[in-house]
PDB file of N, CA and C in Angstrom:
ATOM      1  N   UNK A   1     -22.768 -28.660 -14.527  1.00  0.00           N
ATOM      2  CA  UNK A   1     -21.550 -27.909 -14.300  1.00  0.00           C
ATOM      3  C   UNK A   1     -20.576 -28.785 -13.502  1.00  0.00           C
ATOM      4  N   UNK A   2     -19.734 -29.037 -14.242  1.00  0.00           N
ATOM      5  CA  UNK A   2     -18.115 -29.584 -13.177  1.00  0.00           C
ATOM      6  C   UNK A   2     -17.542 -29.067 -12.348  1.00  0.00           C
ATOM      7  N   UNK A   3     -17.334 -29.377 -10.750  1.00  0.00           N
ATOM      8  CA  UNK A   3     -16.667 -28.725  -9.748  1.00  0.00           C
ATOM      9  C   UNK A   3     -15.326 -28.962  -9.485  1.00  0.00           C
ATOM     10  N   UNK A   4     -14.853 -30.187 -10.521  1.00  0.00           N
ATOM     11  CA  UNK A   4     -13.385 -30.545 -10.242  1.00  0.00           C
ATOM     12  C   UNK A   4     -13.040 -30.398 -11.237  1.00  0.00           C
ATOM     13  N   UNK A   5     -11.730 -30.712 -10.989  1.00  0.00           N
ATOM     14  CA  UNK A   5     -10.906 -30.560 -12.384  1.00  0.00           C
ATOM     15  C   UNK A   5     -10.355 -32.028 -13.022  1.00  0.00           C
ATOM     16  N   UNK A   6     -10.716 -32.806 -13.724  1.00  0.00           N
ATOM     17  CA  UNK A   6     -10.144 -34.508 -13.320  1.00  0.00           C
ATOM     18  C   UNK A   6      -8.794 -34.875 -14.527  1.00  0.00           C
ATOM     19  N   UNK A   7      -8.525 -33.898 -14.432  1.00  0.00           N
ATOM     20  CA  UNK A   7      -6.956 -34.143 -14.459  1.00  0.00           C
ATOM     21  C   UNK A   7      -6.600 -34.022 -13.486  1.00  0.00           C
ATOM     22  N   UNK A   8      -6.463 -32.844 -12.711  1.00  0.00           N
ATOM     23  CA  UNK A   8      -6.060 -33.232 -10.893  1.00  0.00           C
ATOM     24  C   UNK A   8      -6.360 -33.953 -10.033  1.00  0.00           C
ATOM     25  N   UNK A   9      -7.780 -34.817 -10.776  1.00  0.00           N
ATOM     26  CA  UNK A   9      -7.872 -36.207  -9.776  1.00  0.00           C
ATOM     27  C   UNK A   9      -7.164 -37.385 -10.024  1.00  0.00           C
ATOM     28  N   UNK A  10      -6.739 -36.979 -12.077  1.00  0.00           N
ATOM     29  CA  UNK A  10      -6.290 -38.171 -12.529  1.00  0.00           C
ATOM     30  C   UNK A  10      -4.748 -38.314 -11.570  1.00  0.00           C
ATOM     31  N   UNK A  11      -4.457 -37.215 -11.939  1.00  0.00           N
ATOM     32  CA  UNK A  11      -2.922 -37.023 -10.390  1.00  0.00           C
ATOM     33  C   UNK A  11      -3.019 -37.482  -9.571  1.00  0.00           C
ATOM     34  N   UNK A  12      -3.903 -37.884  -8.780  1.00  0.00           N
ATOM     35  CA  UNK A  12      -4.054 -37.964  -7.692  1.00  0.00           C
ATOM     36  C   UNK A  12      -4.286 -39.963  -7.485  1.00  0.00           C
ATOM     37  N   UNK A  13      -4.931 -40.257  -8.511  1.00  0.00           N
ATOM     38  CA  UNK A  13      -5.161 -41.744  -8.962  1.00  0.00           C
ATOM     39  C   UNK A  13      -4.426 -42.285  -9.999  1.00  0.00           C
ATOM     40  N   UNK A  14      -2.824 -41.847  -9.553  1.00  0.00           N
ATOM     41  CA  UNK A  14      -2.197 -42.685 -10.935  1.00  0.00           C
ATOM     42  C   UNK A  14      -1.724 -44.050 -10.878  1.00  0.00           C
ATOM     43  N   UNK A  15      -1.693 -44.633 -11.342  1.00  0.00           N
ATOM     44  CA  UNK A  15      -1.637 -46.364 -12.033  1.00  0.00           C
ATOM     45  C   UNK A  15      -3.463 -46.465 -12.059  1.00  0.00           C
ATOM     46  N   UNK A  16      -4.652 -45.574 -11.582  1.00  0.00           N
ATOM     47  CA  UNK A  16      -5.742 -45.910 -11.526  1.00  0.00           C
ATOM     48  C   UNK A  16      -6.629 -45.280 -13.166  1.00  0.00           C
ATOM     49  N   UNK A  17      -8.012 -46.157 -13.056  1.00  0.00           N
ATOM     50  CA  UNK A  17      -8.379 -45.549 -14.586  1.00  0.00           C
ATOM     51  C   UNK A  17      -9.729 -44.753 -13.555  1.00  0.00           C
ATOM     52  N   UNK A  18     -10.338 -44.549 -13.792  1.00  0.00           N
ATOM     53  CA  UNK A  18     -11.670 -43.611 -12.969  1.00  0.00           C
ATOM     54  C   UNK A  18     -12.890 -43.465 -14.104  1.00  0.00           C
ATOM     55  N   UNK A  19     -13.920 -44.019 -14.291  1.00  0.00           N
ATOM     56  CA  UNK A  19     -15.525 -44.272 -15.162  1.00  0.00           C
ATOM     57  C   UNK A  19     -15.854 -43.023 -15.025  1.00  0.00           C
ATOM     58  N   UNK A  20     -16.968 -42.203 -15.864  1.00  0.00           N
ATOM     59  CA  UNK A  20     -17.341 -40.930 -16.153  1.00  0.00           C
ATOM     60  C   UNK A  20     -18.199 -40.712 -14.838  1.00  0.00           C
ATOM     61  N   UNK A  21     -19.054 -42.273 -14.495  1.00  0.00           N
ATOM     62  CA  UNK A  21     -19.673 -42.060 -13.229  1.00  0.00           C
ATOM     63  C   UNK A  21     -18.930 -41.650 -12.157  1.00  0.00           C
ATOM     64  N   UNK A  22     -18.158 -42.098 -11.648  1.00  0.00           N
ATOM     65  CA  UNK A  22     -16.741 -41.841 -10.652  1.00  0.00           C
ATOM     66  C   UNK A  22     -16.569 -40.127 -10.541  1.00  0.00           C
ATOM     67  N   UNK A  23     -16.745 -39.520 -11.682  1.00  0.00           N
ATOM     68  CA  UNK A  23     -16.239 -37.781 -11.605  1.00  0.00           C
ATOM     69  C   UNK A  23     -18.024 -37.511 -11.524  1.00  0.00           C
ATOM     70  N   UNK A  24     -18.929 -38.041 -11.919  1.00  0.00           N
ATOM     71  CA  UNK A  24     -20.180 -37.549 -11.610  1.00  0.00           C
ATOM     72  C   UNK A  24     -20.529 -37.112 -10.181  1.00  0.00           C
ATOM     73  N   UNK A  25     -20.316 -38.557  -9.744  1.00  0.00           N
ATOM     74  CA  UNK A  25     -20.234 -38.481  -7.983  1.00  0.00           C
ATOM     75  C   UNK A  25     -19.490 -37.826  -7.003  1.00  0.00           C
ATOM     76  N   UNK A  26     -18.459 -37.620  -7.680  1.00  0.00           N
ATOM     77  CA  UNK A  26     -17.494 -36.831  -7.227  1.00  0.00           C
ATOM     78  C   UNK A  26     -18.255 -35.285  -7.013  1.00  0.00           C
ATOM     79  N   UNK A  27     -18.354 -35.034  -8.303  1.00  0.00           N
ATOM     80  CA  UNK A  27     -19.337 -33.888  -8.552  1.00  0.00           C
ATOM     81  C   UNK A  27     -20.166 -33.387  -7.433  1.00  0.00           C
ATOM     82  N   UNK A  28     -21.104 -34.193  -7.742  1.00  0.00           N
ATOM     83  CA  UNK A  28     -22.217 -34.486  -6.464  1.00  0.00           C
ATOM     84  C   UNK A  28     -21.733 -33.952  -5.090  1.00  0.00           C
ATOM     85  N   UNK A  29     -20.547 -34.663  -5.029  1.00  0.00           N
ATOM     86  CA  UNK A  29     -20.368 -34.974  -3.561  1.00  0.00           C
ATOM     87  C   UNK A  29     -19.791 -33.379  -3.103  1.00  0.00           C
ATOM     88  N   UNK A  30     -18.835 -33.223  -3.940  1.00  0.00           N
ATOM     89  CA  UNK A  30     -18.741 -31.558  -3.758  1.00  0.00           C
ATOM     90  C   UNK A  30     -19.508 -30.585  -3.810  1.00  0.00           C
ATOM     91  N   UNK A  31     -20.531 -30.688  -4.617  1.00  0.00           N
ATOM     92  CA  UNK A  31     -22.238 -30.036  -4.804  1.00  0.00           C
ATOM     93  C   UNK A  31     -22.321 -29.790  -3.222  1.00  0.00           C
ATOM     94  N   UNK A  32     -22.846 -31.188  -2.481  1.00  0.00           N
ATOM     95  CA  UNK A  32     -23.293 -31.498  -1.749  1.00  0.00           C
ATOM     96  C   UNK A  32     -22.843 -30.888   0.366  1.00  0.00           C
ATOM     97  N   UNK A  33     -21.366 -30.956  -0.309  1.00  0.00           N
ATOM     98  CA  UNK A  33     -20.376 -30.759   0.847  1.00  0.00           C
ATOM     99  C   UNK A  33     -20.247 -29.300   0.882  1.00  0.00           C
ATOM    100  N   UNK A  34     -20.623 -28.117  -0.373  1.00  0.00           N
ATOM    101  CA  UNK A  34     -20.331 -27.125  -0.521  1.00  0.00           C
ATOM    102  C   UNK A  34     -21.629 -27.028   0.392  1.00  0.00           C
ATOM    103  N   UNK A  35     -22.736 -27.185  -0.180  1.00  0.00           N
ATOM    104  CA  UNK A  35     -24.287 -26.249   0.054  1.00  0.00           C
ATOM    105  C   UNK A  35     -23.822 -26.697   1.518  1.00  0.00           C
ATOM    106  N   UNK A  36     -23.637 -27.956   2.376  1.00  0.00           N
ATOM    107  CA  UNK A  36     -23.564 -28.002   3.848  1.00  0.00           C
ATOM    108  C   UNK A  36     -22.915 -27.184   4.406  1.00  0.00           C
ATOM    109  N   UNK A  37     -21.778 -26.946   3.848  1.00  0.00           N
ATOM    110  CA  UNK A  37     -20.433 -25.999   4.644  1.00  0.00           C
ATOM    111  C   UNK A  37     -21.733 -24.115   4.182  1.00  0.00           C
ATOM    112  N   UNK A  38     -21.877 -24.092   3.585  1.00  0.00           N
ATOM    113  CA  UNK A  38     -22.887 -22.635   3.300  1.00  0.00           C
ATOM    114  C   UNK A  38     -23.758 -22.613   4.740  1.00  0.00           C
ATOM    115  N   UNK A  39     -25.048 -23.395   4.770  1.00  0.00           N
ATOM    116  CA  UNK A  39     -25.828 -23.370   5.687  1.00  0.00           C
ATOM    117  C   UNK A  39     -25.356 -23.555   7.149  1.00  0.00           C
ATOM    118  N   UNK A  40     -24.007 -24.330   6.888  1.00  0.00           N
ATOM    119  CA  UNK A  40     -23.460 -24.449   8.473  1.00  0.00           C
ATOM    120  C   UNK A  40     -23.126 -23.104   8.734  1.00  0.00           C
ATOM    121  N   UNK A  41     -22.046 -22.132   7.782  1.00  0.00           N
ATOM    122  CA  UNK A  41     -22.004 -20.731   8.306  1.00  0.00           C
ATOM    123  C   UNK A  41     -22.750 -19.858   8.383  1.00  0.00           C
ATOM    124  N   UNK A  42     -23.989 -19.667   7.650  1.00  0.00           N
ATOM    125  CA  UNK A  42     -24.670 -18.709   7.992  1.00  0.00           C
ATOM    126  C   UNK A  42     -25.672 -19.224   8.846  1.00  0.00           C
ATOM    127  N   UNK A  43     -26.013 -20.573   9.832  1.00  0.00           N
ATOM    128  CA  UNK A  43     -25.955 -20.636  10.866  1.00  0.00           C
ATOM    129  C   UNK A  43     -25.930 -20.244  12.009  1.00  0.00           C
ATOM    130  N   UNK A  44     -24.131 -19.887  11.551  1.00  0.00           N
ATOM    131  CA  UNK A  44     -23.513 -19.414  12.282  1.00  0.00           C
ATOM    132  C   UNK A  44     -23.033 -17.911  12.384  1.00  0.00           C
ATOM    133  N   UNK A  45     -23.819 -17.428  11.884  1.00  0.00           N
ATOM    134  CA  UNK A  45     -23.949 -16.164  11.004  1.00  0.00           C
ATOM    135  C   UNK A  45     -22.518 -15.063  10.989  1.00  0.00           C
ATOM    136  N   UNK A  46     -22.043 -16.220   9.649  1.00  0.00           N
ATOM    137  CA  UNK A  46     -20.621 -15.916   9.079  1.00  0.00           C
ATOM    138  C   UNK A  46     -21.479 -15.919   7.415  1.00  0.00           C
ATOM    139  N   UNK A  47     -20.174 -14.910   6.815  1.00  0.00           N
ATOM    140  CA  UNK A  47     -20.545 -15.102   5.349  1.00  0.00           C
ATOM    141  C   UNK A  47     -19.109 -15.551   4.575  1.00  0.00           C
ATOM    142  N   UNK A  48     -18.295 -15.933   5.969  1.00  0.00           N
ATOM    143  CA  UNK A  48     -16.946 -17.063   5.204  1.00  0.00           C
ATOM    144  C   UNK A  48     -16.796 -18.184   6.286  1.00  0.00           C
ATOM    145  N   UNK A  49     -16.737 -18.942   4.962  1.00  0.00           N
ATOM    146  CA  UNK A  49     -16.799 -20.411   5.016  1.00  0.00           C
ATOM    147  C   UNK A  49     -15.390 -20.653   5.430  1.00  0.00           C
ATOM    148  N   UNK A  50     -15.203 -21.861   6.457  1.00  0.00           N
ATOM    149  CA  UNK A  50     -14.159 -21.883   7.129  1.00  0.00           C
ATOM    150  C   UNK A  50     -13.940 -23.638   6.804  1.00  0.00           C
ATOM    151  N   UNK A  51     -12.920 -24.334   7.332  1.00  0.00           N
ATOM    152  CA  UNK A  51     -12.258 -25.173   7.644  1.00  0.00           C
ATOM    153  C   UNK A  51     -13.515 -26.163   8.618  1.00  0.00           C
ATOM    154  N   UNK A  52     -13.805 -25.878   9.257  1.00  0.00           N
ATOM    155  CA  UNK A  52     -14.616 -26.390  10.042  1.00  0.00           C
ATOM    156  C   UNK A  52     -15.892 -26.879   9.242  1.00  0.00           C
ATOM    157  N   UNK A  53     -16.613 -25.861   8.716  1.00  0.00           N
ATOM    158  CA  UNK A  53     -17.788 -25.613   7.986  1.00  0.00           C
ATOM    159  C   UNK A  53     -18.104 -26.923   7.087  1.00  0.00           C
ATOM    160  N   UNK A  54     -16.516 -27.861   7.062  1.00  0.00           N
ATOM    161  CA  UNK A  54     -17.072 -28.827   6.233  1.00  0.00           C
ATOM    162  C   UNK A  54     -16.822 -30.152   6.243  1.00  0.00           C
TER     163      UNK A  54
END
């Protein structure tokens, strides 16, 4: 499942080209940054995820 959208990254990297790996990791990394910001709030025993959280 894709968490970005990579036309809005391509926006974001223009004159740049970006490899399929590049949006994989990307992927990942948002995977990754989401589940942390989760466990940091209910932690903190919130069930919204804040600014901080990540």
């Amino acid at each position: 499942m894709a968490y970005i959208v990579k036309s809005a990254v391509r926006g974001l990297i223009k004159g740049m080209r970006a490899s399929e790996d590049f949006f994989n990791e990307l992927d990942a990394l948002i995977k990754r940054r989401c589940k942390r910001a989760v466990d940091r709030a209910k932690g903190n025993g919130r069930k919204t995820l804040r600014g901080v959280d990540v």
